[in-house]
PDB file of N, CA and C in Angstrom:
ATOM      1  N   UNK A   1      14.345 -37.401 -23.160  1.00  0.00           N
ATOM      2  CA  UNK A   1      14.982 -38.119 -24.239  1.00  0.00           C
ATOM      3  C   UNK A   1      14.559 -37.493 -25.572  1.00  0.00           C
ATOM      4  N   UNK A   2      15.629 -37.610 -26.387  1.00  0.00           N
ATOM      5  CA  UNK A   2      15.281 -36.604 -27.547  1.00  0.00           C
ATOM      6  C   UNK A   2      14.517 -37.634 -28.366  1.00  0.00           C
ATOM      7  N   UNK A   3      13.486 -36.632 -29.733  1.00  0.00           N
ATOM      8  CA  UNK A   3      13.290 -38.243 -30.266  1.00  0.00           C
ATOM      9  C   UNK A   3      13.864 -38.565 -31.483  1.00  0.00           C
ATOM     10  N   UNK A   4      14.015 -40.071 -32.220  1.00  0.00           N
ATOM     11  CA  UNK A   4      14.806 -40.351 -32.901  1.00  0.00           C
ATOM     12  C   UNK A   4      14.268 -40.082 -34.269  1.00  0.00           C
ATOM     13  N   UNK A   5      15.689 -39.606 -34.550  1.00  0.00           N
ATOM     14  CA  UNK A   5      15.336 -38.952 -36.423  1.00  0.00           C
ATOM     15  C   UNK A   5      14.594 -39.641 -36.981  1.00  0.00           C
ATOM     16  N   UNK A   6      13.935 -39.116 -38.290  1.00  0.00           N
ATOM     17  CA  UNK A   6      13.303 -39.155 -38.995  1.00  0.00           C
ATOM     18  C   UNK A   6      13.560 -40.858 -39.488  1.00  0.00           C
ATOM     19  N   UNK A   7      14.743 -40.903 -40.044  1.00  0.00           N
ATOM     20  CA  UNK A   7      15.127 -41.678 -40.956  1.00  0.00           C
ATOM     21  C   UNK A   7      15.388 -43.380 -40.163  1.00  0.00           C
ATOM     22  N   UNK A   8      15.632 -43.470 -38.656  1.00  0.00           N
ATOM     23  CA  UNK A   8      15.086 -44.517 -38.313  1.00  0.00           C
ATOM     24  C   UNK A   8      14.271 -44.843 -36.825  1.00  0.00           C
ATOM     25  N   UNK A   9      13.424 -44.408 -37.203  1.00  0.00           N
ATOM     26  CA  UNK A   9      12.252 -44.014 -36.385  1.00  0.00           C
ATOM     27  C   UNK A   9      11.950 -45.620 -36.171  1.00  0.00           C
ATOM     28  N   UNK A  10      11.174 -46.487 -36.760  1.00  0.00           N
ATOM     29  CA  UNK A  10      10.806 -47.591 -37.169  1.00  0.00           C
ATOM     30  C   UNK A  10      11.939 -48.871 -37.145  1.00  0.00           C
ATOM     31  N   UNK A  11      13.466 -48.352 -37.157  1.00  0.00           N
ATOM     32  CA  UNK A  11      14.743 -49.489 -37.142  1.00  0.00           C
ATOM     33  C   UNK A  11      14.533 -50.606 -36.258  1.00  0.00           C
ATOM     34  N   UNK A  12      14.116 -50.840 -34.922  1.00  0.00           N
ATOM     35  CA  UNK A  12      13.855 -52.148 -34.408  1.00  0.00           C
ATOM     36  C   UNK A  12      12.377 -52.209 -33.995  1.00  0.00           C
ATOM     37  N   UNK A  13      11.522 -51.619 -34.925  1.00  0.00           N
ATOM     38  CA  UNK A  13      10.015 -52.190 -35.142  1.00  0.00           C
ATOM     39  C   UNK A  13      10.153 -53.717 -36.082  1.00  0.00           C
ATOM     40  N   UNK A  14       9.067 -54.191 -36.040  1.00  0.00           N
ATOM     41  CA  UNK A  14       8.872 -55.819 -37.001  1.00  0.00           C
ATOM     42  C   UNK A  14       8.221 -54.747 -38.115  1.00  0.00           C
ATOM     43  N   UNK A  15       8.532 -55.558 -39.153  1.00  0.00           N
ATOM     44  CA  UNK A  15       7.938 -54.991 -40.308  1.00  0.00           C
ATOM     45  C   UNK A  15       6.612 -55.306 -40.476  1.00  0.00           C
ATOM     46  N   UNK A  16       5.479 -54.531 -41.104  1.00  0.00           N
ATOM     47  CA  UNK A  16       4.140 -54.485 -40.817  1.00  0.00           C
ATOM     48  C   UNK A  16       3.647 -55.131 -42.525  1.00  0.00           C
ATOM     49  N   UNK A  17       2.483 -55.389 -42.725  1.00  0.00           N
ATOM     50  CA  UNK A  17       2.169 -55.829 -44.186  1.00  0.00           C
ATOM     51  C   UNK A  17       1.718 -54.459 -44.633  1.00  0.00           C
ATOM     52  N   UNK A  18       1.444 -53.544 -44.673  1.00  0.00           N
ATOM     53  CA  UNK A  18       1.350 -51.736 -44.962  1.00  0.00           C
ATOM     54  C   UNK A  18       3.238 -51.570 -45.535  1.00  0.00           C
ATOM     55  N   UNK A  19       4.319 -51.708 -44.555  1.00  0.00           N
ATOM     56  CA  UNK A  19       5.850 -51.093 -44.889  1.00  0.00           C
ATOM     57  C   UNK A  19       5.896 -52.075 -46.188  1.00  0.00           C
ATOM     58  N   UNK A  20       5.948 -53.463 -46.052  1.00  0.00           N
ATOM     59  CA  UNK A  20       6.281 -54.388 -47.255  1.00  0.00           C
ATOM     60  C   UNK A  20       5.455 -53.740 -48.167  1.00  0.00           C
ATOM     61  N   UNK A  21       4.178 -53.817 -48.214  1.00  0.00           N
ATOM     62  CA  UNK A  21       3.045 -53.109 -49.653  1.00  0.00           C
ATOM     63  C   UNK A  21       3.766 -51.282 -50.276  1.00  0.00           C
ATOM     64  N   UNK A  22       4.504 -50.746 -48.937  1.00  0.00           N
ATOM     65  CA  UNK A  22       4.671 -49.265 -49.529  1.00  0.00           C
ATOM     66  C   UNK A  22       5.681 -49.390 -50.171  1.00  0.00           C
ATOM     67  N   UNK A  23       7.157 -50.220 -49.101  1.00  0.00           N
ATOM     68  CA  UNK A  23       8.009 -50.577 -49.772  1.00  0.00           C
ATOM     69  C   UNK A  23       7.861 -51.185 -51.440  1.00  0.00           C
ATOM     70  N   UNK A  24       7.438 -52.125 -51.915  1.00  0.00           N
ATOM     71  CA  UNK A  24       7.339 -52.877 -53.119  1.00  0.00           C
ATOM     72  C   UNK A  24       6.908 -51.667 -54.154  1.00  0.00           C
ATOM     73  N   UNK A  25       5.883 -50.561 -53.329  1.00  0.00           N
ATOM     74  CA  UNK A  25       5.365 -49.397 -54.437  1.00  0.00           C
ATOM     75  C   UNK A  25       6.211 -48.400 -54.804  1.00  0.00           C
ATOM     76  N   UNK A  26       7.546 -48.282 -53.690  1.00  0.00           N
ATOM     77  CA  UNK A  26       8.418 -47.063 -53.201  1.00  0.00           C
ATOM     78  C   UNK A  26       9.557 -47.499 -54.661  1.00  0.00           C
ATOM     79  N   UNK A  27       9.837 -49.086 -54.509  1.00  0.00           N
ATOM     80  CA  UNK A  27      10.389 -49.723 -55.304  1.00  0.00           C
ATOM     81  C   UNK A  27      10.071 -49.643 -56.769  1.00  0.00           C
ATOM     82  N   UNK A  28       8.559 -49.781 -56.834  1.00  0.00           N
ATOM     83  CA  UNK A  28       8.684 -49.234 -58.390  1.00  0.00           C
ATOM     84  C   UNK A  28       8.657 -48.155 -59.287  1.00  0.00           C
ATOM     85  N   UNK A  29       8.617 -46.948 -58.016  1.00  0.00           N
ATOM     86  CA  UNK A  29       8.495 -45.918 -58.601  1.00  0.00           C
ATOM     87  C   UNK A  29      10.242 -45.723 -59.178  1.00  0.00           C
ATOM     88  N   UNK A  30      11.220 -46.865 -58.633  1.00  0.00           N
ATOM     89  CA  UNK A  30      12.235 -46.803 -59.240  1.00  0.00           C
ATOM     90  C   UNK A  30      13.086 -44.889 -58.258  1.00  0.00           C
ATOM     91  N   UNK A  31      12.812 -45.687 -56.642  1.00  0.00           N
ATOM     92  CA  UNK A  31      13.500 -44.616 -55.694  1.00  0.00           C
ATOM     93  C   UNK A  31      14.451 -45.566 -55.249  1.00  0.00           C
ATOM     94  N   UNK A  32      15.972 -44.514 -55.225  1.00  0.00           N
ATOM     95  CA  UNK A  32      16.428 -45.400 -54.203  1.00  0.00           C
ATOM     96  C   UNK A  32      16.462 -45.627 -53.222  1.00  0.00           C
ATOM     97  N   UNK A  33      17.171 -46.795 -52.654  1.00  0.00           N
ATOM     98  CA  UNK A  33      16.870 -47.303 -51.062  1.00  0.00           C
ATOM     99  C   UNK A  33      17.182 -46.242 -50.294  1.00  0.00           C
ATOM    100  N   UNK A  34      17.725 -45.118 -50.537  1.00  0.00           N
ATOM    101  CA  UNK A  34      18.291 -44.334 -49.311  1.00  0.00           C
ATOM    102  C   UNK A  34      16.569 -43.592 -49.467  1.00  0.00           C
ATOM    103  N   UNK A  35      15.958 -42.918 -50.270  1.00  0.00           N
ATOM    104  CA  UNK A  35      14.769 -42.370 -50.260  1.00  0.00           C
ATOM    105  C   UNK A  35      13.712 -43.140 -49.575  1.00  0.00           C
ATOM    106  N   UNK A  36      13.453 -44.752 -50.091  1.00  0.00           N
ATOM    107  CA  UNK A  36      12.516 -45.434 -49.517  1.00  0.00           C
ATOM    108  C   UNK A  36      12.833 -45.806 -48.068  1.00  0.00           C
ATOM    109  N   UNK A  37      14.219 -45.688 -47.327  1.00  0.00           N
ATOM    110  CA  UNK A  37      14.546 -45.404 -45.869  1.00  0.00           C
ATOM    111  C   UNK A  37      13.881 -44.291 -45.279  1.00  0.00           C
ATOM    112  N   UNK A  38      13.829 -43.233 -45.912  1.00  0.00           N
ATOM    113  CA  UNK A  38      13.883 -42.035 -45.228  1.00  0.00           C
ATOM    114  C   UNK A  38      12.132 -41.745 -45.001  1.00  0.00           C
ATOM    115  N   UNK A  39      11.240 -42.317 -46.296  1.00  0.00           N
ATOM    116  CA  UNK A  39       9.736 -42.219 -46.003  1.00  0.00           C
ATOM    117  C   UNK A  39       9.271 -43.519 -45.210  1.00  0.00           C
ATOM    118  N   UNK A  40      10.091 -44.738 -44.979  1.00  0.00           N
ATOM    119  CA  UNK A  40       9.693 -45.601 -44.507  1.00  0.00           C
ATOM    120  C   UNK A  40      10.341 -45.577 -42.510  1.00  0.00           C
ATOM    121  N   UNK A  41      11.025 -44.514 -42.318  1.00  0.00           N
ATOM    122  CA  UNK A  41      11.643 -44.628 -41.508  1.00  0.00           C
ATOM    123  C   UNK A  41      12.761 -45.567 -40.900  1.00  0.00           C
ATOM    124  N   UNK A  42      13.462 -46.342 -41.796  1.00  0.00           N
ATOM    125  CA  UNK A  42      14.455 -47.396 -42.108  1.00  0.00           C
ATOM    126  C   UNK A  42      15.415 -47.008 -42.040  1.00  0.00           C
ATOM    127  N   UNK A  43      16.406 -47.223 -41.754  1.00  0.00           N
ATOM    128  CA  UNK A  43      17.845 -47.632 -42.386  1.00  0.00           C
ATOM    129  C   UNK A  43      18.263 -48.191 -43.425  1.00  0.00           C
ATOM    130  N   UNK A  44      18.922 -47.487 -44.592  1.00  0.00           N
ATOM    131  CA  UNK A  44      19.064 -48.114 -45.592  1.00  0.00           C
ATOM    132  C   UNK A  44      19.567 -49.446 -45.847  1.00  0.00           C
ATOM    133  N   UNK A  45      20.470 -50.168 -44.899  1.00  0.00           N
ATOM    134  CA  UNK A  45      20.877 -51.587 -44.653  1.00  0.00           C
ATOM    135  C   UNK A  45      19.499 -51.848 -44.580  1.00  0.00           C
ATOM    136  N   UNK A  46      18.531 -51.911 -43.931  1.00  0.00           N
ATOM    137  CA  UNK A  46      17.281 -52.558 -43.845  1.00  0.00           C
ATOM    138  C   UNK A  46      16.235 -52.495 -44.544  1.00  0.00           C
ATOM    139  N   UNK A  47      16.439 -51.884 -45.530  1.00  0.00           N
ATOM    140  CA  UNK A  47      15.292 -51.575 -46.738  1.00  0.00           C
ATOM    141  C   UNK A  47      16.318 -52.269 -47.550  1.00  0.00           C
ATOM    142  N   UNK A  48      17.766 -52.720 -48.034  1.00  0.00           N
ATOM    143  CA  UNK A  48      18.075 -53.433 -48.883  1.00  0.00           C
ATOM    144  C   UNK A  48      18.629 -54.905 -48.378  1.00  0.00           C
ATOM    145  N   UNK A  49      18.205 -55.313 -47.074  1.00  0.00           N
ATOM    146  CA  UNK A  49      17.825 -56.620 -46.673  1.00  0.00           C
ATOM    147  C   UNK A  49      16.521 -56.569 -46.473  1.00  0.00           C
ATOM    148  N   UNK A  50      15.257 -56.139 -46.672  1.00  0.00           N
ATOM    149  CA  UNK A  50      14.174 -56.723 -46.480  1.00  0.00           C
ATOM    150  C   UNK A  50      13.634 -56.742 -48.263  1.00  0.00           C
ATOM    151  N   UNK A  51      14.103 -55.879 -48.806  1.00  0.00           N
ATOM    152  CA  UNK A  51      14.011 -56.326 -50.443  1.00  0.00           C
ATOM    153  C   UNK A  51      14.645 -57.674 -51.154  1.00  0.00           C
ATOM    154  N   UNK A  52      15.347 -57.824 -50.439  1.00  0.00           N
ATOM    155  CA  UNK A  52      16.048 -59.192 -50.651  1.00  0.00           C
ATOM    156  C   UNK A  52      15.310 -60.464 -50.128  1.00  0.00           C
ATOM    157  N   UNK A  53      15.063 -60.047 -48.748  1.00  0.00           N
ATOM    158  CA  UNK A  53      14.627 -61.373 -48.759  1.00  0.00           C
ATOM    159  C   UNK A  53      12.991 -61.647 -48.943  1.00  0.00           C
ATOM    160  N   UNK A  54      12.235 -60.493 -49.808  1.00  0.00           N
ATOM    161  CA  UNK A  54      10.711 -60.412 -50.239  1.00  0.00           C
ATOM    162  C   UNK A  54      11.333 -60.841 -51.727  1.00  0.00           C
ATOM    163  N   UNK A  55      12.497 -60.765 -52.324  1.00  0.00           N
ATOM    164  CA  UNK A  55      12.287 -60.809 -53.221  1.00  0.00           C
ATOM    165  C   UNK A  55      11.499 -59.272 -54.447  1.00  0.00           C
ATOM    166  N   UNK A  56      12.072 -58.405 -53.862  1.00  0.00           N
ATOM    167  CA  UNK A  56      11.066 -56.946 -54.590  1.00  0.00           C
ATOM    168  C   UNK A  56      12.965 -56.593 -55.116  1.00  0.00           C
ATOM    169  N   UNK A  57      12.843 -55.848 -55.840  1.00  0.00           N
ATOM    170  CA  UNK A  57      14.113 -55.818 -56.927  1.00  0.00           C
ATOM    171  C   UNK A  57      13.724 -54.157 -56.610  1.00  0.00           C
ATOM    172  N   UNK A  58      14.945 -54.109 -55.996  1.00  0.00           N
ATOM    173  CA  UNK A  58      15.384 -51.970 -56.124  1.00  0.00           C
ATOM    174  C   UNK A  58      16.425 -52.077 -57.550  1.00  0.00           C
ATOM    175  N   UNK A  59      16.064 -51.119 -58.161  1.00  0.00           N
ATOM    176  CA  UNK A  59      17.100 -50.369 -59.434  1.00  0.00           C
ATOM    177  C   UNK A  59      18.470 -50.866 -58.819  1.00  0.00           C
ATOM    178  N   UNK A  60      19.554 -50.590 -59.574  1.00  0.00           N
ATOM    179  CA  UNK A  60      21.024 -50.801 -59.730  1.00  0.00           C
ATOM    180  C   UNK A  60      21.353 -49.117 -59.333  1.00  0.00           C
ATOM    181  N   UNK A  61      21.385 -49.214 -57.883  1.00  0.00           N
ATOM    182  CA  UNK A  61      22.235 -48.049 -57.388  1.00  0.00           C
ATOM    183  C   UNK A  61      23.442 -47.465 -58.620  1.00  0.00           C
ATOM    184  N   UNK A  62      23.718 -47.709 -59.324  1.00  0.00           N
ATOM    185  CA  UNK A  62      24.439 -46.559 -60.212  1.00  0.00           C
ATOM    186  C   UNK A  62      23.570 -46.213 -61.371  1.00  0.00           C
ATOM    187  N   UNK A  63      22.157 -46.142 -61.364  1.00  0.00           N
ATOM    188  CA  UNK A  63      21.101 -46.030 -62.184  1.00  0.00           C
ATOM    189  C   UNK A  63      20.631 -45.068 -61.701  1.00  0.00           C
ATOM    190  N   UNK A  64      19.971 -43.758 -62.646  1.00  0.00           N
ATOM    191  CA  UNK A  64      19.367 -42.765 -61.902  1.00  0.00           C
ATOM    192  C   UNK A  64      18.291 -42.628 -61.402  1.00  0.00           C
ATOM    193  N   UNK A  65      17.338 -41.873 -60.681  1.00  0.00           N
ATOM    194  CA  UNK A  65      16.467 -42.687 -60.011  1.00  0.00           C
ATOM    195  C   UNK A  65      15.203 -41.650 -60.836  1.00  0.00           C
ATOM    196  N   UNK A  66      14.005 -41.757 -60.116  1.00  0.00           N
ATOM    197  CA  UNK A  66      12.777 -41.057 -60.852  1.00  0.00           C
ATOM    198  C   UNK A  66      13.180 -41.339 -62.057  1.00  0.00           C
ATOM    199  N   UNK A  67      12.686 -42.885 -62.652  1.00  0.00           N
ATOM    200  CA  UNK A  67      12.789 -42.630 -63.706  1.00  0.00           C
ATOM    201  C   UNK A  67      13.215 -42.327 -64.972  1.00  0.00           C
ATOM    202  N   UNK A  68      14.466 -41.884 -64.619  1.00  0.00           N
ATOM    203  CA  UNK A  68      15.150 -41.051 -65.719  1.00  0.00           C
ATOM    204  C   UNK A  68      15.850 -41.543 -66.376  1.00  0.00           C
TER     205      UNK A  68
END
């Protein structure tokens, strides 16, 4: 069995208190959800339902990201 990409490695794991703490940090560095998927091993549907329901605020996807 091959193994599964990068990007959702972790998709039907439970979320750990480490993903929520990186997530919330991934979040303020002001990355978007498709980036904080890809180091968190997520699916981007699931990094912008688990921000939702923590309550952690990702940028306005038509906002540029790093910062800028």
């Amino acid at each position: 069995m091959a193994p599964l990409p990068q990007s959702i490695r972790n998709a039907a794991e439970p979320w750990t208190a480490q993903e929520l703490s990186k997530l919330k940090a991934l979040a303020a560095e002001n990355l978007p959800p498709s980036v904080i998927g890809l180091r968190l091993g997520r699916p981007e549907g699931a990094i912008l339902t688990k921000a939702l329901q923590t309550g952690i605020t990702l940028t306005p996807l038509n906002r540029p990201p790093y910062g800028t």
